[in-house]
Protein backbone atom coordinates (compact mmCIF):
# COMPACT_ATOMS: atom_id res chain seq x y z
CA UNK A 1 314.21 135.35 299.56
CA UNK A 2 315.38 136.28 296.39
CA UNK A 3 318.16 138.36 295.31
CA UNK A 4 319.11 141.68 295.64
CA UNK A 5 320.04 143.39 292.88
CA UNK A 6 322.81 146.25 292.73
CA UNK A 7 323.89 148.44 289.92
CA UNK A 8 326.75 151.39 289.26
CA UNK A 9 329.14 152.65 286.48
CA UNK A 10 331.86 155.31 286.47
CA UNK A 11 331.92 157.82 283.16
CA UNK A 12 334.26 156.72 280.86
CA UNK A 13 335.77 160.44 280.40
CA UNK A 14 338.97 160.30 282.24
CA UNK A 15 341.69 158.26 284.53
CA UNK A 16 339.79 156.42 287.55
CA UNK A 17 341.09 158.22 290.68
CA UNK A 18 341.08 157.07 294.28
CA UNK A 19 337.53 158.59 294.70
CA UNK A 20 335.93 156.47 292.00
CA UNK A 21 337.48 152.86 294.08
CA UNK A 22 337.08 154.35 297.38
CA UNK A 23 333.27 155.73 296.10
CA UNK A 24 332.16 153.24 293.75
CA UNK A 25 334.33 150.38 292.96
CA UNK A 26 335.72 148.60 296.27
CA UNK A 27 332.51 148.72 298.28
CA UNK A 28 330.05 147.47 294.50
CA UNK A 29 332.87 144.63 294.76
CA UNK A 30 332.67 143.87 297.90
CA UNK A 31 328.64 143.82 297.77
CA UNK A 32 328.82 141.45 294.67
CA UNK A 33 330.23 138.57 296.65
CA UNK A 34 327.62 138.98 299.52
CA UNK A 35 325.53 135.87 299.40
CA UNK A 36 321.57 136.99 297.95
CA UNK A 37 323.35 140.09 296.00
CA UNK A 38 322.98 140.10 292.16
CA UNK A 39 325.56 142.99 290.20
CA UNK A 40 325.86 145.28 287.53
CA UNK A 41 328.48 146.83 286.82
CA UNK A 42 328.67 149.48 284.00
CA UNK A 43 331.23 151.32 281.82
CA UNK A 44 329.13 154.64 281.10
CA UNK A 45 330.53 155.52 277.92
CA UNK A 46 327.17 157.15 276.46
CA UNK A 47 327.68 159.31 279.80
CA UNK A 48 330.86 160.40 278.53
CA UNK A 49 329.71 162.11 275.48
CA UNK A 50 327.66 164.52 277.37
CA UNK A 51 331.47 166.51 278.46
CA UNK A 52 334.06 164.90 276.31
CA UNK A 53 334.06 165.44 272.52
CA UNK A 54 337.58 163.35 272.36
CA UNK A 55 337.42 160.16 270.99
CA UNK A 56 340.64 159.03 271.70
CA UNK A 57 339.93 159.76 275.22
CA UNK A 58 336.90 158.02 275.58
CA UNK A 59 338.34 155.02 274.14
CA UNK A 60 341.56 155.20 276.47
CA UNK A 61 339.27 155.63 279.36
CA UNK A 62 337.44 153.10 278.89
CA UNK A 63 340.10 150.70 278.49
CA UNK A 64 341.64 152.05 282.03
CA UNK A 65 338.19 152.13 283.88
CA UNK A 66 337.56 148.56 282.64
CA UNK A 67 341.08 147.23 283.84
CA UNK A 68 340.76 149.07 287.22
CA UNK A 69 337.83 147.40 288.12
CA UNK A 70 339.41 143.85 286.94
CA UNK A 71 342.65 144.50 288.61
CA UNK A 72 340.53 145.55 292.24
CA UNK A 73 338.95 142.12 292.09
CA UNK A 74 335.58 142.16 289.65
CA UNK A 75 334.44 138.55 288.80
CA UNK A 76 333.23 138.74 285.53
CA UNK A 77 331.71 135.17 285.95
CA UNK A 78 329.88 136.27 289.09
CA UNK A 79 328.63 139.53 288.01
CA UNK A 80 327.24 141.59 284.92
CA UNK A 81 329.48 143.20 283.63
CA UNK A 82 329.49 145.51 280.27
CA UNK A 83 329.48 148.57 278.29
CA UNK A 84 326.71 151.07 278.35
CA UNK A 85 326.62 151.58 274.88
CA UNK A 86 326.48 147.89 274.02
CA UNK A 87 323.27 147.75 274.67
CA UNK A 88 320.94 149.53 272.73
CA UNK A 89 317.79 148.51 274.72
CA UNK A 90 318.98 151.19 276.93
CA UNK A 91 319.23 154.10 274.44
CA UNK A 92 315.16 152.84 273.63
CA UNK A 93 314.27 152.96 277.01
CA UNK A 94 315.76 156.33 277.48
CA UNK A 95 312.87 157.65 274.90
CA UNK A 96 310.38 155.40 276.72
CA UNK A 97 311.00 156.96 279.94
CA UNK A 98 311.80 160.46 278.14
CA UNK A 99 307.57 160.43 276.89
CA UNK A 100 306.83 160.06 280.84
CA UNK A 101 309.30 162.07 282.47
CA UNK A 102 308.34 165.80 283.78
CA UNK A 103 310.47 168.80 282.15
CA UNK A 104 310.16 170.75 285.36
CA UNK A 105 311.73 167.83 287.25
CA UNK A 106 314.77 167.96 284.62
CA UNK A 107 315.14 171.77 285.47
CA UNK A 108 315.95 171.33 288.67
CA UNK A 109 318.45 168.81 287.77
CA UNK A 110 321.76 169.87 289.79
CA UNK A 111 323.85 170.29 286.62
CA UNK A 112 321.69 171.57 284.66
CA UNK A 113 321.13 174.32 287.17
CA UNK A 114 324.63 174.78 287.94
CA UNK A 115 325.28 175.00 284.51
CA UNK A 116 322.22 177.57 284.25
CA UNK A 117 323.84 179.45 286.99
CA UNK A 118 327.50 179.67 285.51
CA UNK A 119 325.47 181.62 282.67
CA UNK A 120 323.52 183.84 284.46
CA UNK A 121 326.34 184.84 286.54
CA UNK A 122 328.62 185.57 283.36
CA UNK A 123 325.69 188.09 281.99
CA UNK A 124 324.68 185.32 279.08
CA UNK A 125 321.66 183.50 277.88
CA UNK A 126 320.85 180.73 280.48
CA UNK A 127 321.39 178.07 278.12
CA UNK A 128 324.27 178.82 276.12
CA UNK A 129 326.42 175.81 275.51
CA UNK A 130 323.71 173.78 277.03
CA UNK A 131 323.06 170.61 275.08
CA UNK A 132 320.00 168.00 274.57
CA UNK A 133 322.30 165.76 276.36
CA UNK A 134 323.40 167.61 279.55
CA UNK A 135 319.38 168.43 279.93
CA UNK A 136 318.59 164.70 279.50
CA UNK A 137 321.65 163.12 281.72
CA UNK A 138 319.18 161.70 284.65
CA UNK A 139 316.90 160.26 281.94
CA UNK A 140 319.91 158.07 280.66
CA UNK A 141 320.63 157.13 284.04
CA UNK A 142 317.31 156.14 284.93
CA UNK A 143 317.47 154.04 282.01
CA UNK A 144 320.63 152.35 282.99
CA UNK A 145 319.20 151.36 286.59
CA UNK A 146 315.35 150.47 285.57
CA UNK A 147 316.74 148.32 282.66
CA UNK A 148 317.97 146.01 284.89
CA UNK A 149 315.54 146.46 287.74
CA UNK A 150 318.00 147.33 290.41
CA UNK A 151 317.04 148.10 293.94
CA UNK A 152 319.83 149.21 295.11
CA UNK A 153 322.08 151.66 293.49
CA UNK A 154 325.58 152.82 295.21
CA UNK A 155 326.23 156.43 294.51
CA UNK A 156 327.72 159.31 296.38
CA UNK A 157 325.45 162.33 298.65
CA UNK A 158 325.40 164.41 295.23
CA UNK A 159 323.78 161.88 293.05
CA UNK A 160 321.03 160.83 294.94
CA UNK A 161 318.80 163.50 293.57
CA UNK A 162 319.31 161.24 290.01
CA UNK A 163 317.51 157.95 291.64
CA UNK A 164 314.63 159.97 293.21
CA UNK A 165 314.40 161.07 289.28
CA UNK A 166 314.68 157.75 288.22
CA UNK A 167 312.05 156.44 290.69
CA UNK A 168 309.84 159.13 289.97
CA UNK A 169 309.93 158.16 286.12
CA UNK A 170 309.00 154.45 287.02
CA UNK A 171 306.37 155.43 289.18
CA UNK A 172 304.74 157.50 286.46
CA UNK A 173 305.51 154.77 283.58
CA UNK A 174 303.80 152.08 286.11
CA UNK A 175 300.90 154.38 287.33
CA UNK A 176 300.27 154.54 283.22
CA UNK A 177 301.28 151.10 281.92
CA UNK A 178 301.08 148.70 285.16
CA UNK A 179 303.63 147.83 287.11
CA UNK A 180 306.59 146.90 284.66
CA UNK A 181 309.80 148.70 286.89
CA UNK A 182 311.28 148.45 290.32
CA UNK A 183 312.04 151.91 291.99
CA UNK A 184 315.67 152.07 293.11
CA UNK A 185 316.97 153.23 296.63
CA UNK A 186 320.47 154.90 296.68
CA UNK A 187 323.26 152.90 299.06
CA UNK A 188 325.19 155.33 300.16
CA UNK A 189 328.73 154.86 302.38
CA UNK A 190 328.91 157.67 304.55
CA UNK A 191 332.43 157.66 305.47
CA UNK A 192 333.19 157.83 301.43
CA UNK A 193 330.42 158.67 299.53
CA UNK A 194 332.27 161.84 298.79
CA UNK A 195 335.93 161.93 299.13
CA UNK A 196 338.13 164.77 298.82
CA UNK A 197 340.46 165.96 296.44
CA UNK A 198 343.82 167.94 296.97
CA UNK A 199 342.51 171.41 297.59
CA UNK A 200 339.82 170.07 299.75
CA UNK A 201 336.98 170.21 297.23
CA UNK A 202 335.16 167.02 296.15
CA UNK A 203 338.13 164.71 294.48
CA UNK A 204 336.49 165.04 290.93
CA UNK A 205 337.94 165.29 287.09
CA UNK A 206 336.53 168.37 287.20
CA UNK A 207 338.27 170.01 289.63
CA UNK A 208 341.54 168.84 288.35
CA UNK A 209 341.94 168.10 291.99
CA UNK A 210 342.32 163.42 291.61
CA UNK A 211 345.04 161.24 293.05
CA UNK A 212 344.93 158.89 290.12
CA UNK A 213 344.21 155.12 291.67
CA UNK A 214 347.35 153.31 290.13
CA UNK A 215 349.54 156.42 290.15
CA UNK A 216 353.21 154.91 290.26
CA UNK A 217 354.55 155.15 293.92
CA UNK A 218 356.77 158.60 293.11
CA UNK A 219 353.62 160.15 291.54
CA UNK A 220 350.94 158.87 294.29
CA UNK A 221 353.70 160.13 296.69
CA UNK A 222 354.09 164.13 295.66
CA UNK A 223 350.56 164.39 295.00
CA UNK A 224 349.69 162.91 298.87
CA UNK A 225 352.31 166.03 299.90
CA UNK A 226 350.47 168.38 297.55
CA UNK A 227 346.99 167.64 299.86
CA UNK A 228 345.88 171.36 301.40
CA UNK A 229 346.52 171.71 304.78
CA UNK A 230 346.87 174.71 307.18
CA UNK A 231 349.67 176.14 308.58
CA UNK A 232 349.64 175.15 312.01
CA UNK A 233 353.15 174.16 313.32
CA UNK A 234 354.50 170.25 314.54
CA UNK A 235 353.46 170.11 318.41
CA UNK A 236 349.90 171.95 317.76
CA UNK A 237 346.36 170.25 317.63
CA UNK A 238 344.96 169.42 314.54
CA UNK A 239 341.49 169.05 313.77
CA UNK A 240 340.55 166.14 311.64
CA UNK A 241 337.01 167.97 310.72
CA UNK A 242 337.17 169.04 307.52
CA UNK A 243 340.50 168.20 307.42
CA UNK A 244 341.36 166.27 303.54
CA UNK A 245 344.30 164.59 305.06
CA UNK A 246 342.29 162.86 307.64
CA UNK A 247 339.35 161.87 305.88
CA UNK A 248 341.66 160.27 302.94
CA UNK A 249 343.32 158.30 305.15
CA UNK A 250 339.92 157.87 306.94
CA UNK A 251 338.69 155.86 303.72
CA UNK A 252 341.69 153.61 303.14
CA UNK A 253 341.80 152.60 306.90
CA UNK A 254 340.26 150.57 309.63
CA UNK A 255 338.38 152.00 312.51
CA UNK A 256 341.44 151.36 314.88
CA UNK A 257 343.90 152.81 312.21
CA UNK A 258 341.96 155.99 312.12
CA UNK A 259 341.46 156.38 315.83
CA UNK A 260 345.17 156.11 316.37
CA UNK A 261 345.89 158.47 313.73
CA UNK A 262 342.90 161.40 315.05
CA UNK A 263 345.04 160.60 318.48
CA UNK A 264 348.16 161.57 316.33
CA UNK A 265 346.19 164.90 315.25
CA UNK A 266 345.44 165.22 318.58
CA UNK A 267 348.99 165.58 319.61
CA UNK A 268 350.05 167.97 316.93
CA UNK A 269 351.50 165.20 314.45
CA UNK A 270 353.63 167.45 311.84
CA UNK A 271 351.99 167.78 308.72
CA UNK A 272 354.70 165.86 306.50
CA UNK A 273 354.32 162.80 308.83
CA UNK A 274 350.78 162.68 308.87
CA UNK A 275 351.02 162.49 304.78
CA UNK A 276 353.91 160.42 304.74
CA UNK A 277 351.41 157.95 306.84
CA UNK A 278 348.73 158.23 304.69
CA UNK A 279 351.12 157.51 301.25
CA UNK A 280 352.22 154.44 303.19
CA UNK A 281 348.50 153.59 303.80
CA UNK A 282 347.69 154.16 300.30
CA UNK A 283 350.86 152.20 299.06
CA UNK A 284 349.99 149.12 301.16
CA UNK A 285 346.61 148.92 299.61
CA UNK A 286 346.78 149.91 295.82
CA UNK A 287 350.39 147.99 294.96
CA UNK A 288 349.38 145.08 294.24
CA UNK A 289 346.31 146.19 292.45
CA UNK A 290 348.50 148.29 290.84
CA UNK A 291 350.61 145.38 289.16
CA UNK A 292 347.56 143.20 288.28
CA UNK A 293 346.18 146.79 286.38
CA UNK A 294 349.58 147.18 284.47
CA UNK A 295 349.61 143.60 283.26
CA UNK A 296 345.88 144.20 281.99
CA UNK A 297 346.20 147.28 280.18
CA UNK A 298 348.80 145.63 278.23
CA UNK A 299 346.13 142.92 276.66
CA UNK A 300 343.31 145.44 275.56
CA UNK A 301 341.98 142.67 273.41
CA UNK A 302 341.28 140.20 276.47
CA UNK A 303 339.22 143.07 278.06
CA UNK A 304 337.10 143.19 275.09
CA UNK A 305 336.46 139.82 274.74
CA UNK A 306 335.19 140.26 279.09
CA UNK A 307 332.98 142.74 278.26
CA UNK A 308 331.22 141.90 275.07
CA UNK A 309 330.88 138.35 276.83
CA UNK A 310 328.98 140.89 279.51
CA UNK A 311 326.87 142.34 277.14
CA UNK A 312 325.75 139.36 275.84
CA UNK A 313 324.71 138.60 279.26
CA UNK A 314 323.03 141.88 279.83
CA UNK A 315 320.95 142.01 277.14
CA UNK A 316 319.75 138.51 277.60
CA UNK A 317 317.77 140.29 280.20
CA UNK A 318 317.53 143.69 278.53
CA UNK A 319 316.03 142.04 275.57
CA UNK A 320 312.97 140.63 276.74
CA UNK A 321 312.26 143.49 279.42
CA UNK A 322 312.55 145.81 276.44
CA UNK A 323 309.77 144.02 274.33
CA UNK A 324 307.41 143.75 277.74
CA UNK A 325 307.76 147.56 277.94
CA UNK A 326 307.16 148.24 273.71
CA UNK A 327 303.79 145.87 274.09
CA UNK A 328 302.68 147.97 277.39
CA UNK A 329 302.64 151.44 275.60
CA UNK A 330 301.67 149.83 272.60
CA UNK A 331 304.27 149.32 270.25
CA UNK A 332 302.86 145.76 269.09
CA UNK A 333 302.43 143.27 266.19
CA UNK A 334 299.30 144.46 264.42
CA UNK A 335 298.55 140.83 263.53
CA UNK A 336 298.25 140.00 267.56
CA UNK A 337 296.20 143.10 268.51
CA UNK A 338 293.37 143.70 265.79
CA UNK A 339 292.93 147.49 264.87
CA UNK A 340 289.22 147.76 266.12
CA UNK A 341 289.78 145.88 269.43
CA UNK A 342 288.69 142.09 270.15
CA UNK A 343 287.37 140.14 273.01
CA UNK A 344 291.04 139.45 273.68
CA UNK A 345 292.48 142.92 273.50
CA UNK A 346 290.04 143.93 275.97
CA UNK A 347 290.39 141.04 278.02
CA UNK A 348 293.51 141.77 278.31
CA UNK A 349 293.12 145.68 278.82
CA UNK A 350 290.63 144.45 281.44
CA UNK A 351 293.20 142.92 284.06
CA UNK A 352 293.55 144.40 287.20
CA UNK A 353 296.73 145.92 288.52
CA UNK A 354 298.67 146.93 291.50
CA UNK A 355 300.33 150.82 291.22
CA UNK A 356 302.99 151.94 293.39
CA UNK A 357 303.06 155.65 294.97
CA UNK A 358 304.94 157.88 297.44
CA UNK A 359 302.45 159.75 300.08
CA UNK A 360 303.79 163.07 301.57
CA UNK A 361 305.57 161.81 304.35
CA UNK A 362 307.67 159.96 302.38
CA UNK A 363 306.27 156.41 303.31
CA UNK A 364 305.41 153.77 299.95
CA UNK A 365 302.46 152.28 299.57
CA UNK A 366 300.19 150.29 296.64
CA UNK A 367 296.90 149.65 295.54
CA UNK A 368 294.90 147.13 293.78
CA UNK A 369 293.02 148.57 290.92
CA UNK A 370 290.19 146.87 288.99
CA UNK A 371 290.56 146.83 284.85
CA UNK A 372 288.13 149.83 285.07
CA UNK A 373 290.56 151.00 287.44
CA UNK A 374 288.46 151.14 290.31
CA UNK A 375 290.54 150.96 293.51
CA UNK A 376 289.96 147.25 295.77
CA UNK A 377 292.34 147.33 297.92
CA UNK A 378 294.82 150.41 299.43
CA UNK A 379 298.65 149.21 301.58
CA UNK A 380 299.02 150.69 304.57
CA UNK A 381 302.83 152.28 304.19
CA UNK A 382 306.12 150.71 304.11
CA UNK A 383 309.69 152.06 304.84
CA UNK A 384 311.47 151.84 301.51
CA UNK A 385 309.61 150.85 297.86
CA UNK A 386 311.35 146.89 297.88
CA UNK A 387 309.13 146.38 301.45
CA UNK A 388 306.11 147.29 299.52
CA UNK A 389 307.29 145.20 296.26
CA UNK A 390 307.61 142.03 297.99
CA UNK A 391 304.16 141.97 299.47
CA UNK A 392 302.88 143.06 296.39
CA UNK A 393 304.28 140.01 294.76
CA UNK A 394 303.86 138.03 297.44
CA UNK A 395 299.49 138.98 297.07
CA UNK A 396 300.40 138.19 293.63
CA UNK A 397 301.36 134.44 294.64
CA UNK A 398 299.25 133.38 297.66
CA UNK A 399 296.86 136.40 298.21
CA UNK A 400 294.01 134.77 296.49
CA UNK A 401 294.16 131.68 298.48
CA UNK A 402 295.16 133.36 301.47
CA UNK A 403 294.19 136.78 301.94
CA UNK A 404 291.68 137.19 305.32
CA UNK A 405 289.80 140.43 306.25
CA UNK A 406 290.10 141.30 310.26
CA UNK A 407 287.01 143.73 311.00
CA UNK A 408 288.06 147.05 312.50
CA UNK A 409 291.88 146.22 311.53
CA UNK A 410 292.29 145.47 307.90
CA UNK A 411 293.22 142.60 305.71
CA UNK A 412 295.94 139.97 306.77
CA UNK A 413 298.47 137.95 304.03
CA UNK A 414 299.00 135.60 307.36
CA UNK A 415 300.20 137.53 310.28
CA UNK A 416 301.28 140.62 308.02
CA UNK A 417 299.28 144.15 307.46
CA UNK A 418 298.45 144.52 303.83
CA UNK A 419 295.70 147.35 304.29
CA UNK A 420 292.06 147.28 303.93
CA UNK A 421 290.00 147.00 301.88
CA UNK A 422 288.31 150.50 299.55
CA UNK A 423 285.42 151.76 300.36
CA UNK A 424 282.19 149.85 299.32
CA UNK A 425 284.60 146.43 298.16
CA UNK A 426 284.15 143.60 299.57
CA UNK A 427 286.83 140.69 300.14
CA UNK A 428 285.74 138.46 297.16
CA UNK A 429 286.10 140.87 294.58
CA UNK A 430 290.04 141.52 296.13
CA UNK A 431 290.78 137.60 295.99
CA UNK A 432 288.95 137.27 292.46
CA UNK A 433 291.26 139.84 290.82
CA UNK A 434 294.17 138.31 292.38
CA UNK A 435 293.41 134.96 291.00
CA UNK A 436 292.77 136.44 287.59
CA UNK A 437 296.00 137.87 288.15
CA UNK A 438 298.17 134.52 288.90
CA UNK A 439 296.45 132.96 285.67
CA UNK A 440 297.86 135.63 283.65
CA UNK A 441 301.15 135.00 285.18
């Protein structure tokens, strides 16, 4: 079976805080050394730019989000690991996906909107202070994910709208080019996907409402007492839902640890204990990340060495993608495509090809279109876009050889459902394209 491949990246536009490790960086770590799991891990500096017009900001946080990932136990060697903006295939895909991508899906991007809102609500034109690059955020992150053809793409409940805008934007570029990208499913940890902050709100950089991860222990330990809570007095029952104490320490502990300490609630645990546990349940955890992250960020030069060594990497696979996707739309060597045509041109133009779609009720499915783009074969529907990917490469492979039509059922790749076959096709045609289709290959 081959591997699964995962990708994330944290904006490079402040000091990681315990909702970026608890979020994104311990469980992308602990995926990467999952047997049958390929990673990519990210610094999104190009993100960055978007809010932060400090250099010497974007530069420091860089530095810190690339240590902080090192010091919680990345494996350079294992995984891909690299800077967004060292890659410039990405930037090129951006305006690749930019020519396919729908403006009225970008307008209902949630920041944009919110940002649209903020105006409208202060009496001023709806896009004051709205840049190019606010409007255009999810087409930069679809680049980042379809670049490297991830499948699986760890983010929290408020960023999920982004990868159904990324796979919508590989859906069209395949339905117009053939099928070049993988759509991506967001992984999503419930108990953390969003953690909260210390007035209760979603911990962000925005809110100026982090616990900073590597916080020295005096720091971490008045901004754990700082956390919101109500006033009810030592002796009375607290309620853990929708409490920011309890879901903290929720995220940093295991299921018997946190059924101990909703007991403790329970019982009307004072309010300075129950933080006092949590600090010590931090403290256990991030120390001795926390002296592997000092030692780090005193040899900046050794973490640039790790991540141009990543880039190198990255594009290795970015590279070669990249000139697959300038030949599909056309941006070729005039010597190897003649202006007028040729036999080979449109031999090539002629090749059948499978395109991926969502139906309505939210099920994927394919189909196998002639070079005249006459539909031979139509998928019945699978659970989740990598179901439907693998059968379609698996037709690829052994459908011409094996591929059997069932009357009154539909056509069989062994004992599995493929579909049937379109109206007025018969099975020859299917297993003829398909073999044109693995000499090509």
């Amino acid at each position: 079976m081959p591997a699964t491949r995962v990708l994330t990246g944290i904006t490079t536009s402040g000091t990681p805080h315990l909702g970026n490790y608890a979020g994104a960086i311990r469980p992308a770590i602990a995926a990467s050394r999952r047997p049958g799991v390929q990673s990519f891990y990210f610094l999104a500096d190009y993100h960055a730019l978007i809010k932060c017009q400090e250099p010497a900001r974007v530069q420091r946080s860089t530095l810190e989000i690339a240590a902080s990932w090192l010091a919680c136990g990345l494996d350079p060697d294992r995984v891909w690991f690299y800077r967004q903006s060292d890659i410039p295939e990405i930037t090129e895909l951006t305006w690749l996906l930019s020519c396919v991508a729908g403006k009225g899906i970008l307008n209902r991007a949630h920041a944009y909107k919110a940002a649209v809102d903020r105006n409208v609500e202060a009496g001023e034109d709806p896009d004051a202070g709205v840049t190019a690059g606010l409007f255009m955020y999810p087409v930069l992150m679809a680049a980042d994910i379809l670049m490297f053809k991830a499948e699986s793409v760890p983010v929290g409940r408020d960023q999920v709208q982004h990868i159904e805008m990324a796979r919508d934007f590989a859906a069209r570029f395949n339905h117009l080019y053939g099928e070049h990208f993988v759509l991506p499913e967001a992984a999503i940890e419930e108990n953390v996907a969003t953690l909260p902050g210390l007035d209760g709100r979603k911990m962000s950089k925005s809110y100026d409402n982090t616990i900073p991860l590597f916080a020295p222990p005096a720091e971490l330990k008045k901004l754990v007492f700082s956390v919101l809570t109500d006033s009810r007095a030592p002796g009375e029952r607290k309620d853990t839902e929708g409490s920011a104490l309890f879901q903290l320490y929720q995220a940093f502990a295991t299921p018997e640890e946190t059924a101990e300490f909703a007991g403790a609630f329970a019982a009307g645990i004072a309010w300075g204990e129950a933080k006092q546990a949590l600090y010590e349940r931090l403290e256990a955890e991030l120390a001795p990340l926390r002296e592997k992250y000092e030692a780090l960020m005193a040899r900046p030069g050794e973490i640039e060495d790790i991540l141009r060594a990543g880039a190198a990497k990255a594009r290795a696979l970015a590279t070669p993608f990249l000139a697959e996707l300038r030949a599909a739309v056309g941006l070729r060597d005039l010597r190897s495509t003649p202006a007028g045509g040729g036999k080979a041109a449109k031999a090539r133009a002629a090749l059948p090809q499978f395109k991926q779609y969502r139906e309505k009720d939210g099920r994927f499915h394919f189909k196998l279109v002639d070079g005249e783009g006459r539909e031979l074969l139509l998928s019945a529907g699978h659970e989740s876009p990598r179901e439907a990917g693998r059968l379609v490469a698996r037709l690829k492979q052994e459908g011409a050889a094996l591929l059997r039509h069932v009357e009154g059922v539909g056509l069989h790749l062994g004992e599995q459902l493929v579909g049937d076959l379109a109206e007025g096709v018969a099975l020859e045609q299917v297993t003829d394209a398909l073999a044109r289709l693995m000499e090509e290959a």
